[in-house]
N, C-alpha and C. Protein backbone atom coordinates (compact mmCIF):
# COMPACT_ATOMS: atom_id res chain seq x y z
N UNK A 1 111.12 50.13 101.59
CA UNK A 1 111.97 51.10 100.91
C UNK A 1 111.31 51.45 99.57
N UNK A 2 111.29 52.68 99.09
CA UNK A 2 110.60 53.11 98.04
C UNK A 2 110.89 53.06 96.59
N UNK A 3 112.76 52.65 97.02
CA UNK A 3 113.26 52.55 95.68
C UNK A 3 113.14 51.35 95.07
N UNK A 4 113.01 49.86 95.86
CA UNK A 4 112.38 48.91 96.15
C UNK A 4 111.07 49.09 95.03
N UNK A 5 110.12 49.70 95.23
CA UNK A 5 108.68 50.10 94.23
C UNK A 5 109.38 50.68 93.25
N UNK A 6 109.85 51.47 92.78
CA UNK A 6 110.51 52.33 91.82
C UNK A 6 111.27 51.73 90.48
N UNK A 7 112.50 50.62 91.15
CA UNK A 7 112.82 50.19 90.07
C UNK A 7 112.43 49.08 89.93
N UNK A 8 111.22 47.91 90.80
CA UNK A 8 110.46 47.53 90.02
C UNK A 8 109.58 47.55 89.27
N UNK A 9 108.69 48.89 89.21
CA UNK A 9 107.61 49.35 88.03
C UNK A 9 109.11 49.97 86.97
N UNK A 10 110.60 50.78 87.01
CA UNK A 10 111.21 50.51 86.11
C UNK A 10 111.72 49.31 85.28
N UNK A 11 111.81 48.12 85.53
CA UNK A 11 111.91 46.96 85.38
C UNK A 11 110.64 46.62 84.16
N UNK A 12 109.99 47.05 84.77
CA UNK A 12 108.38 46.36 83.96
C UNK A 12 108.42 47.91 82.33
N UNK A 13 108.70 48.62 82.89
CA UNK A 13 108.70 50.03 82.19
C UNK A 13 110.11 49.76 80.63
N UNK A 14 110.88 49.56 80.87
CA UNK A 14 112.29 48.82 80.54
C UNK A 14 111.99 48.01 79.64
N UNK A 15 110.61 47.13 79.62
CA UNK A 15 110.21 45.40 79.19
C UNK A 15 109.29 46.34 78.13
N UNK A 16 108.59 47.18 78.01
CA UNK A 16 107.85 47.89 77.16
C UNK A 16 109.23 48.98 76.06
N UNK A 17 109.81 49.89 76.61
CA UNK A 17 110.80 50.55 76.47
C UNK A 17 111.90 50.48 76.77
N UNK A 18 112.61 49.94 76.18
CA UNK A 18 113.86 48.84 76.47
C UNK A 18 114.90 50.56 76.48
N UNK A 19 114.62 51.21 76.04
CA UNK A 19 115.61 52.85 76.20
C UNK A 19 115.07 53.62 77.16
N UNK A 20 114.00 53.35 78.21
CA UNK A 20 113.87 54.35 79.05
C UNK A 20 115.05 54.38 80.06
N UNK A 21 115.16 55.48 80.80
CA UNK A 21 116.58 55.82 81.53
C UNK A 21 115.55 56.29 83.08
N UNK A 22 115.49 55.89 84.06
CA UNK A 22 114.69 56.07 85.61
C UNK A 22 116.62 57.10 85.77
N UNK A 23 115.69 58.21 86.51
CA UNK A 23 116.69 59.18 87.13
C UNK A 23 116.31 59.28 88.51
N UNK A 24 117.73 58.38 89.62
CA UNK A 24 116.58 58.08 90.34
C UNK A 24 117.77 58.98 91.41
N UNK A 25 117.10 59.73 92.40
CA UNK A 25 117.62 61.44 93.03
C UNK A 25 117.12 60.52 94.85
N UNK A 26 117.93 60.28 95.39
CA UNK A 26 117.99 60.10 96.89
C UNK A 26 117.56 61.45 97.45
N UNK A 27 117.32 61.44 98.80
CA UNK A 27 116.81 62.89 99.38
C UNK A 27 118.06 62.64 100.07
N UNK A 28 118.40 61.78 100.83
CA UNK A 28 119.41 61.71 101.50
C UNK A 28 120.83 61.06 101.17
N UNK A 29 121.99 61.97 101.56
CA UNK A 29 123.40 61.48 100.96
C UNK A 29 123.31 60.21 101.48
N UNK A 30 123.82 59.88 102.98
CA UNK A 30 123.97 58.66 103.73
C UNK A 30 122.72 57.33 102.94
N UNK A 31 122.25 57.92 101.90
CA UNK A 31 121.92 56.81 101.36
C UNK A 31 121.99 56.33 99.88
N UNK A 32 123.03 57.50 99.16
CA UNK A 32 123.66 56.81 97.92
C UNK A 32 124.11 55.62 97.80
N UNK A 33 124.92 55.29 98.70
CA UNK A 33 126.23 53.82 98.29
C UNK A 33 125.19 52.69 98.65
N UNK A 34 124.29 52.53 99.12
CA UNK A 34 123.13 51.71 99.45
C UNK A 34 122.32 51.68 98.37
N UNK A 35 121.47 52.61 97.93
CA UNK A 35 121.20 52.59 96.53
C UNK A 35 121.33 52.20 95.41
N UNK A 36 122.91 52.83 95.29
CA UNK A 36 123.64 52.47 94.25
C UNK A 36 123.59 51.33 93.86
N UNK A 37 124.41 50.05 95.14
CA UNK A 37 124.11 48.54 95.40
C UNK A 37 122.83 48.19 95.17
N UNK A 38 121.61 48.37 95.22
CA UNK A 38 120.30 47.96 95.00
C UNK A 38 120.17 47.73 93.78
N UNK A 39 120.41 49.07 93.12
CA UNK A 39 120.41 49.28 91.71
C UNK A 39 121.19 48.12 90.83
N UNK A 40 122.29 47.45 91.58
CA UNK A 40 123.18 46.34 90.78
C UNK A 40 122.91 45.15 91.21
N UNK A 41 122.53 45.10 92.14
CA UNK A 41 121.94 43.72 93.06
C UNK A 41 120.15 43.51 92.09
N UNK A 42 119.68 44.80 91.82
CA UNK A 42 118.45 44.32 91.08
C UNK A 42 119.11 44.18 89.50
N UNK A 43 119.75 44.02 89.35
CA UNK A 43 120.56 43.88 87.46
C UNK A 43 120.13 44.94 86.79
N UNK A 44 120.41 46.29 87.42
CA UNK A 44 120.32 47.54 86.56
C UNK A 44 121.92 48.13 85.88
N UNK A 45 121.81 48.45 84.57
CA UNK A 45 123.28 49.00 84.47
C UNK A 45 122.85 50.67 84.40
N UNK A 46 123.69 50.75 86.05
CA UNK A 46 123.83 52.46 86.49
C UNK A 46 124.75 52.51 86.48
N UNK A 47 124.47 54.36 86.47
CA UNK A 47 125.76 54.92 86.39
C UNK A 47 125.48 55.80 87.51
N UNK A 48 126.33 56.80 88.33
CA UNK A 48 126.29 57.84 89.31
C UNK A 48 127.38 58.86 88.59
N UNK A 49 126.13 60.27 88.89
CA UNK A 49 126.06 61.09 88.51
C UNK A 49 127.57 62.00 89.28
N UNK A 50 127.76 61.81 90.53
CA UNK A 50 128.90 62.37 91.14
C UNK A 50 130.61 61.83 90.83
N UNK A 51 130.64 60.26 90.32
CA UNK A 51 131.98 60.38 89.98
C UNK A 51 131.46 60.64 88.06
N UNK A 52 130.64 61.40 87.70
CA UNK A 52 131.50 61.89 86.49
C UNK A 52 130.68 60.80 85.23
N UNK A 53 129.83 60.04 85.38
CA UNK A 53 129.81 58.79 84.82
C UNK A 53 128.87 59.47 83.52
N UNK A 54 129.21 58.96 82.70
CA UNK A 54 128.36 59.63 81.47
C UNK A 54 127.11 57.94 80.94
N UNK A 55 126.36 58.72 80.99
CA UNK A 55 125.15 57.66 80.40
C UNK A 55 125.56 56.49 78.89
N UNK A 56 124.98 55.42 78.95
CA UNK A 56 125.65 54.99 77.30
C UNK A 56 123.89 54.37 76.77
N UNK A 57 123.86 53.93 75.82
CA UNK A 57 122.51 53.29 75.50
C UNK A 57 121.98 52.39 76.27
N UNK A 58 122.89 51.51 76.99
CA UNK A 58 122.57 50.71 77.89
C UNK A 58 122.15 50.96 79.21
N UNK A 59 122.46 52.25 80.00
CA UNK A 59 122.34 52.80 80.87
C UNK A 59 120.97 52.55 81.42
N UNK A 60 120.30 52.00 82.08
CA UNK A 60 119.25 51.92 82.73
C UNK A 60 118.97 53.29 83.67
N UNK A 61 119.74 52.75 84.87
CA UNK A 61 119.35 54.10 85.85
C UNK A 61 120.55 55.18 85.84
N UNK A 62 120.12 56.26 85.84
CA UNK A 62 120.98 57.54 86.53
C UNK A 62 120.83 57.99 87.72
N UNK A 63 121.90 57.70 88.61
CA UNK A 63 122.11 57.81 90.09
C UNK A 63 122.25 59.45 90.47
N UNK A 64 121.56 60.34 90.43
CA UNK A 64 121.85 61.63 91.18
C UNK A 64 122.40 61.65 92.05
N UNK A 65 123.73 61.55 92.57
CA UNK A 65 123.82 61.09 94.16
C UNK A 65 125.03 62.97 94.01
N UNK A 66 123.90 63.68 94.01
CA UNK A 66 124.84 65.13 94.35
C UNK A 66 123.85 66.08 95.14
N UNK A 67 123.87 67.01 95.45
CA UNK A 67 122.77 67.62 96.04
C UNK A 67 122.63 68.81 95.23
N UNK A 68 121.22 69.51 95.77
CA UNK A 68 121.10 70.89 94.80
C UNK A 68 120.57 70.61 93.43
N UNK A 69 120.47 70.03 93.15
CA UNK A 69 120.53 69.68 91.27
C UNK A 69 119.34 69.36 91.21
N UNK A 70 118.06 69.41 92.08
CA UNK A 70 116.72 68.67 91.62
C UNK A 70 115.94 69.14 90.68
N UNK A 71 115.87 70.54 90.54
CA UNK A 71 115.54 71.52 89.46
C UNK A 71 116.34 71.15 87.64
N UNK A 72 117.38 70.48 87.63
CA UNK A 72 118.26 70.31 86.81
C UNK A 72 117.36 68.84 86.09
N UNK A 73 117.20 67.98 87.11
CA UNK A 73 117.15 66.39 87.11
C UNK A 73 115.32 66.48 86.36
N UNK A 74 114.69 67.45 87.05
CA UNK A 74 113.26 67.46 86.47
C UNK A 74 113.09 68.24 84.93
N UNK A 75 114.15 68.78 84.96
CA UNK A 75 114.07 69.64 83.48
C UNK A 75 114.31 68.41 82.49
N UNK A 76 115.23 67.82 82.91
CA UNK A 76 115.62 66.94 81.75
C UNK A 76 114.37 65.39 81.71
N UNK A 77 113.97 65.23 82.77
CA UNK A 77 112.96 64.40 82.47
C UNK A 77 111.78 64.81 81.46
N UNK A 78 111.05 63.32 81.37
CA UNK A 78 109.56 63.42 80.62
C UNK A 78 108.66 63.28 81.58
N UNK A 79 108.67 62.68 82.57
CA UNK A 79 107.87 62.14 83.44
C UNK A 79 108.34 62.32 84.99
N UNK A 80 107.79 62.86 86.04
CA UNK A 80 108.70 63.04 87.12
C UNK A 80 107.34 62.18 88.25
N UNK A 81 107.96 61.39 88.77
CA UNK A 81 107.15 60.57 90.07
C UNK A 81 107.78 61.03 91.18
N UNK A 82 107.06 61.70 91.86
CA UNK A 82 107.86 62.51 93.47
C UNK A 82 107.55 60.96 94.43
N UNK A 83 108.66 61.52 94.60
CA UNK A 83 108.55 60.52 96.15
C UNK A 83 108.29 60.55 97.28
N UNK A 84 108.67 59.91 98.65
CA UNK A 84 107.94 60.30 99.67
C UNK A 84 106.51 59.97 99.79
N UNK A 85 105.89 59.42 98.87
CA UNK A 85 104.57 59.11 99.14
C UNK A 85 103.94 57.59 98.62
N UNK A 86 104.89 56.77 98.97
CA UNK A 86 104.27 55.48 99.75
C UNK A 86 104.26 55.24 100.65
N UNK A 87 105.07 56.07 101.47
CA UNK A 87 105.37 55.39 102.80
C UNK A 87 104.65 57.09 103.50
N UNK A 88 104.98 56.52 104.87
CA UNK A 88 104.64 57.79 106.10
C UNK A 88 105.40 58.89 105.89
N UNK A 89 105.98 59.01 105.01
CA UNK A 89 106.85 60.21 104.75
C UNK A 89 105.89 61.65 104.38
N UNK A 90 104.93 61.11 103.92
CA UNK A 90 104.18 62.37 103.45
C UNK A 90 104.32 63.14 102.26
N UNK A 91 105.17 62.65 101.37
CA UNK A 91 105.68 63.18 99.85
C UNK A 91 106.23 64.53 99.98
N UNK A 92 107.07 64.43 98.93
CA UNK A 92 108.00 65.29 98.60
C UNK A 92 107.06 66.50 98.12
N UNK A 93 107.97 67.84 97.34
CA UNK A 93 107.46 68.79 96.98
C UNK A 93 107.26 68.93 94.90
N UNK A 94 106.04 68.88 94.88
CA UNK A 94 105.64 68.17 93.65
C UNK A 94 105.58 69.65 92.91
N UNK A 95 105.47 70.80 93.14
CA UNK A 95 105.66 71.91 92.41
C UNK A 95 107.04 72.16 91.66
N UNK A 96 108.27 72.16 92.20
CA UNK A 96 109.39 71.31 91.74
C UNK A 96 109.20 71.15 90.16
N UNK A 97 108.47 69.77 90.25
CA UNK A 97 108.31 69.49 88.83
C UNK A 97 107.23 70.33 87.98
N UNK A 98 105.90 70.44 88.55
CA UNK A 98 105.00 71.29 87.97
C UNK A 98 105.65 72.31 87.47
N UNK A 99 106.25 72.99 87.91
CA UNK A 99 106.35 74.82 87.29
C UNK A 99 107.23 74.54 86.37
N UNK A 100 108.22 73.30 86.12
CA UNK A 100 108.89 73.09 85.01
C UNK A 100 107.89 72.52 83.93
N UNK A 101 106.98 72.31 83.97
CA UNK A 101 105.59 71.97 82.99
C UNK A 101 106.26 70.44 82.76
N UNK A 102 106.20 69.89 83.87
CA UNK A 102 106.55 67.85 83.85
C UNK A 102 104.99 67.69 84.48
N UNK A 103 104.35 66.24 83.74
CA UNK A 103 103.41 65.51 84.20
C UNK A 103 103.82 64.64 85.61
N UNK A 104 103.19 64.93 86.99
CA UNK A 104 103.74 64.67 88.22
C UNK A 104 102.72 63.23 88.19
N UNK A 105 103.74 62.26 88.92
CA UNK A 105 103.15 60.44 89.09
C UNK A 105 103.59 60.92 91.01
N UNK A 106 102.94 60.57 91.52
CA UNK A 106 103.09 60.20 93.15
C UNK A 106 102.62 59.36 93.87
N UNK A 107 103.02 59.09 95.00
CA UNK A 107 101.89 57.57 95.61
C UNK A 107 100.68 58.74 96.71
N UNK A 108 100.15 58.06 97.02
CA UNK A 108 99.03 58.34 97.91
C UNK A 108 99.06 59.42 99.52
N UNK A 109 100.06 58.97 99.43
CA UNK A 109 100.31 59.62 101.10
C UNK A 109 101.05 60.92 101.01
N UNK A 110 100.37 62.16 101.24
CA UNK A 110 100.83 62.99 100.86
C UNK A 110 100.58 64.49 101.62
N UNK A 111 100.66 63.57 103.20
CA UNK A 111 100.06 64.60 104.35
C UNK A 111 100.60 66.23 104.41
N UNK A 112 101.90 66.11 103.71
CA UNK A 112 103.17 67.10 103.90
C UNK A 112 102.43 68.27 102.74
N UNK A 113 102.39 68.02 101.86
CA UNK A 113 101.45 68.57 100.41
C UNK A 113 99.70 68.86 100.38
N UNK A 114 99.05 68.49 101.60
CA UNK A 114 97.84 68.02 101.51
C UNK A 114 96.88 68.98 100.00
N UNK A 115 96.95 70.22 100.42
CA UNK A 115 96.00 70.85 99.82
C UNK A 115 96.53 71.30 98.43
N UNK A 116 97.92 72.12 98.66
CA UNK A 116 98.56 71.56 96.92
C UNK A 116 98.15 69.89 96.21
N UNK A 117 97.95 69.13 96.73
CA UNK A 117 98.52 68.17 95.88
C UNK A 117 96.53 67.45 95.58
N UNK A 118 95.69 67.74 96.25
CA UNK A 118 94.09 68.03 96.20
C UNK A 118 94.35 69.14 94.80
N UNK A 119 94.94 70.19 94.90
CA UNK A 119 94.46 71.33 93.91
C UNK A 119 95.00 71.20 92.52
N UNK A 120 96.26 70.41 92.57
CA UNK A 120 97.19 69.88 91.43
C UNK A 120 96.53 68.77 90.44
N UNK A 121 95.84 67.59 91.66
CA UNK A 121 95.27 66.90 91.10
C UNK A 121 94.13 67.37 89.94
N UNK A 122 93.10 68.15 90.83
CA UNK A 122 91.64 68.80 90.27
C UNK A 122 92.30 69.33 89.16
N UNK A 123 93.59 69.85 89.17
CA UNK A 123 93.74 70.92 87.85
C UNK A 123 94.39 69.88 86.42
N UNK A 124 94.17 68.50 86.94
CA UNK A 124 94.74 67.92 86.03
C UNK A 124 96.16 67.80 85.74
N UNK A 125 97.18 68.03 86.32
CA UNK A 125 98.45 68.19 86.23
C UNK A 125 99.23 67.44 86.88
N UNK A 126 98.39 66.25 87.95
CA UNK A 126 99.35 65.32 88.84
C UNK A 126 98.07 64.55 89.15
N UNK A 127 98.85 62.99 89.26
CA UNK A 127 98.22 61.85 89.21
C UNK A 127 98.67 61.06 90.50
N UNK A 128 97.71 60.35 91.13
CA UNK A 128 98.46 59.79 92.61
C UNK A 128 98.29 58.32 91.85
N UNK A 129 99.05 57.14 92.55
CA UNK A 129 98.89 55.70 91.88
C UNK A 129 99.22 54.85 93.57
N UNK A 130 98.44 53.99 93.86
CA UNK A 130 98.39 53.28 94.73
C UNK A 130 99.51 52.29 95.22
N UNK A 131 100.22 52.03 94.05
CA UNK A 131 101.62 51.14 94.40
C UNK A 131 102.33 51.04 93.10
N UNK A 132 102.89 49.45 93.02
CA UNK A 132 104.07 49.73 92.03
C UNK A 132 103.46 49.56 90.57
N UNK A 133 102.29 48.83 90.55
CA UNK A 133 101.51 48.29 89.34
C UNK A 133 101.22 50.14 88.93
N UNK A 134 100.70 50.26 89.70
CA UNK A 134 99.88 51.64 89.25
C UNK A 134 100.68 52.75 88.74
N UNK A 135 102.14 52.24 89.45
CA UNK A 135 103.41 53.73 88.91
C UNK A 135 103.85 52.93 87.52
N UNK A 136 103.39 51.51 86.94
CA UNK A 136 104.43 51.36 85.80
C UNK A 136 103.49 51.75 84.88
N UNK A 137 101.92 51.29 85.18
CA UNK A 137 101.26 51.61 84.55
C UNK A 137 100.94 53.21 84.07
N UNK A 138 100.92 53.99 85.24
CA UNK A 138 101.15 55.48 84.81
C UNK A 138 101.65 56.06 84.18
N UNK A 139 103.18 55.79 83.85
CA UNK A 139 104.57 55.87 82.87
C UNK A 139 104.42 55.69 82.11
N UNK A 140 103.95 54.35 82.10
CA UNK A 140 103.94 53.58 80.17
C UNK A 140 102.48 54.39 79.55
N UNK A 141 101.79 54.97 80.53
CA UNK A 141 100.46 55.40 79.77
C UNK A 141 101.21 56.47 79.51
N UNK A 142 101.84 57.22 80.08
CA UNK A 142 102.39 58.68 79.63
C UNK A 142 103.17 58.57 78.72
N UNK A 143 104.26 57.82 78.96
CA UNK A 143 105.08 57.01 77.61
C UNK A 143 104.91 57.29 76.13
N UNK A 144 103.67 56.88 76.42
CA UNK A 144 103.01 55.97 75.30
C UNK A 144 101.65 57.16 74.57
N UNK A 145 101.33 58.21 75.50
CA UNK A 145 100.55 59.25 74.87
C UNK A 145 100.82 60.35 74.99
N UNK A 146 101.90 61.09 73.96
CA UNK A 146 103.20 62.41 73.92
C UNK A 146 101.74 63.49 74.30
N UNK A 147 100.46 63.50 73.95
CA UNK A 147 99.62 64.80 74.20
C UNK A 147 98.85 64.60 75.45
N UNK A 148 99.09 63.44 75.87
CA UNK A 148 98.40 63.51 77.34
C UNK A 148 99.62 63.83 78.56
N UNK A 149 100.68 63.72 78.13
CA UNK A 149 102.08 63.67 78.89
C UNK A 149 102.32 65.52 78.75
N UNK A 150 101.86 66.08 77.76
CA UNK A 150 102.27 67.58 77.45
C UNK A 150 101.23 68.09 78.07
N UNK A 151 99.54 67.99 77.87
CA UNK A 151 99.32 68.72 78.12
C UNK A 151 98.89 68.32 79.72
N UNK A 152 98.99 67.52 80.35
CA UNK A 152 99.18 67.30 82.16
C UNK A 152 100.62 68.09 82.63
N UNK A 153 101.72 68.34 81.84
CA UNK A 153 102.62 69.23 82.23
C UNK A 153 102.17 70.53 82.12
N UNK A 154 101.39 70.92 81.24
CA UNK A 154 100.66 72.32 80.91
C UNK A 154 100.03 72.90 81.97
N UNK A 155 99.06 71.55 82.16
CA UNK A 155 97.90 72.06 83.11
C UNK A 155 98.72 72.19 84.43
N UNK A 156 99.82 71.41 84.82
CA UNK A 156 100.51 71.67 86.28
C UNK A 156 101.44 73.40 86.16
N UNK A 157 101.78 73.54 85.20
CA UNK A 157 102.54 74.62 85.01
C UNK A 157 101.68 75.22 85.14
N UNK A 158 100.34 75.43 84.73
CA UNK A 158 99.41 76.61 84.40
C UNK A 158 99.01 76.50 86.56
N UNK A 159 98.69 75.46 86.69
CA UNK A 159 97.80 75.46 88.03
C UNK A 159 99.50 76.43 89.15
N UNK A 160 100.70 76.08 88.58
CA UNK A 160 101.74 76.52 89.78
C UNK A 160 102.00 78.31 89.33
N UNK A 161 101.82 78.62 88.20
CA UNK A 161 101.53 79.91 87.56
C UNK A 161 100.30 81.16 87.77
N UNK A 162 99.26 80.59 88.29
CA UNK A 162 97.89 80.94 88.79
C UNK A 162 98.18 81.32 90.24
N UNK A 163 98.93 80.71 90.33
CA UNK A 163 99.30 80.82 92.26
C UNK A 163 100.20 81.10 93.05
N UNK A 164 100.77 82.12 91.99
CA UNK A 164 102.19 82.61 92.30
C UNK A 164 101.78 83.48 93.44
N UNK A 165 102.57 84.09 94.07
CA UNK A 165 102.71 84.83 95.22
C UNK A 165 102.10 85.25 96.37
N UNK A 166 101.96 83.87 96.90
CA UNK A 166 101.73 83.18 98.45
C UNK A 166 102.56 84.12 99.46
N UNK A 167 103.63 84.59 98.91
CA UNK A 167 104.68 85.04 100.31
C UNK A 167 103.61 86.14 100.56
N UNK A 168 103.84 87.14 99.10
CA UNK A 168 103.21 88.18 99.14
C UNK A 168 101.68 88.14 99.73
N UNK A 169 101.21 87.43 99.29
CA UNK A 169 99.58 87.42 100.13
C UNK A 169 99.90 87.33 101.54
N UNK A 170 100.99 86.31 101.75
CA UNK A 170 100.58 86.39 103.59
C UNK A 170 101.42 87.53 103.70
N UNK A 171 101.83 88.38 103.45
CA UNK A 171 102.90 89.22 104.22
C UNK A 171 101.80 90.19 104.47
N UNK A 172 100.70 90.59 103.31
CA UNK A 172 99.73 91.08 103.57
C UNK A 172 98.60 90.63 104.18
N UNK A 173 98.48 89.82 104.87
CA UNK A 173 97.83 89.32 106.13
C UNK A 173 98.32 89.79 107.52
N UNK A 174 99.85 89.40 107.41
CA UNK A 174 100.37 90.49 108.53
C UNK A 174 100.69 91.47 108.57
N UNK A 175 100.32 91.92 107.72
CA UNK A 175 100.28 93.58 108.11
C UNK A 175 99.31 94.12 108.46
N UNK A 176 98.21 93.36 108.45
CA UNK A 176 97.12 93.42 108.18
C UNK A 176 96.49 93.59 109.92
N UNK A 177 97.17 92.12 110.09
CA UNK A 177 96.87 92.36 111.54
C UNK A 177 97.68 93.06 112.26
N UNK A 178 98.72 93.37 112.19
CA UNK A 178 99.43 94.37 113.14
C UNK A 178 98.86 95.70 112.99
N UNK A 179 98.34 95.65 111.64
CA UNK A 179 97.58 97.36 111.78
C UNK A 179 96.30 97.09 112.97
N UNK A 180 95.80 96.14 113.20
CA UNK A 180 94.30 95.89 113.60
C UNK A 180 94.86 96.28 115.44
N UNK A 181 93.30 96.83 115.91
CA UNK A 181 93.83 97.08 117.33
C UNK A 181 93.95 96.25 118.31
N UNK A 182 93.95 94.79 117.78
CA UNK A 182 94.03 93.43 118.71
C UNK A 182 95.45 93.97 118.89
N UNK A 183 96.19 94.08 118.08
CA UNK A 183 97.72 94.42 117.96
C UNK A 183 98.65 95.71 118.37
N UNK A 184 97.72 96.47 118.76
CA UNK A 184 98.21 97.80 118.82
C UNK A 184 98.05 98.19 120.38
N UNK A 185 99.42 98.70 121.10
CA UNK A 185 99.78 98.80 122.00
C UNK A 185 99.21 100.11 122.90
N UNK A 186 98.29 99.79 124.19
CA UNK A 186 97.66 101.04 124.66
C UNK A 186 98.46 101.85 125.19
């Protein structure tokens, strides 16, 4: 389980920055109330975001357990680690955070993303980390250096800004070929 890795590099993250707050966003409902329990069974004081719960200083984790809101959850972060990519899942969608100009942390496996997340990297704007050592360590380095944390959000904003309008290019591919006479009806 990934959250399993997550809030133990938060744990270690916590021991450096005793005020960091992990905002931690399930993909799936049927797996809030499971979560939630993890989160208290590992001695985190959470709160969930759906009954209403307001954060206090003590607050460790914030439970997103609503849907729709992922755009909301990355704005307000410093640091966004997509998920989906320790396991066979193939990682989540890491532009998300990029175009909000957040420095992206992810694990390795990232079949779903392949060539975004190759081009994100090169552009400096997202970092892959091998397991849980490597995600606390990533954090606390970002943490801990406000101009390497800004400008890796820069460079991801700049790399998701450069590459705006994909629809539009392919729409002009197919038109492209329907004009062509492979396509055109004798």
């Amino acid at each position: 389980m990934q959250e399993d890795i997550v809030l133990a590099a938060h744990k270690a993250i916590c021991a450096k920055y005793p005020d960091a707050l992990l905002i931690l966003v399930p993909r799936h409902p049927d797996r809030f109330e499971s979560i939630f329990a993890l989160c208290q069974q590992q001695g985190f004081e959470a709160v969930r975001r759906a009954q209403g719960e307001k954060c206090k200083a003590t607050t460790q984790v914030y439970l997103a357990d609503t849907m729709g809101e992922m755009l909301l959850m990355y704005a307000v972060c410093d640091v966004a680690f997509v998920a989906g990519s320790f396991a066979a899942v193939g990682g989540h969608n890491m532009l998300e955070a990029a175009v909000l100009g957040k420095p992206v942390v992810t694990g390795e496996i990232l079949f779903n993303f392949a060539e975004i997340s190759r081009s994100l990297i090169a552009a400096k704007g997202m970092i892959t980390v091998k397991d849980q050592i490597g995600l606390q360590n990533a954090i606390i380095t970002l943490f801990a250096d406000r101009n390497y944390r800004q400008t890796m959000g820069e460079n991801g904003k700049r790399f998701v800004d450069a590459n705006r309008g994909a629809l539009q290019k392919q729409l002009q591919l197919i038109q492209v070929a329907i004009n062509s006479s492979r396509f055109k009806s004798a």
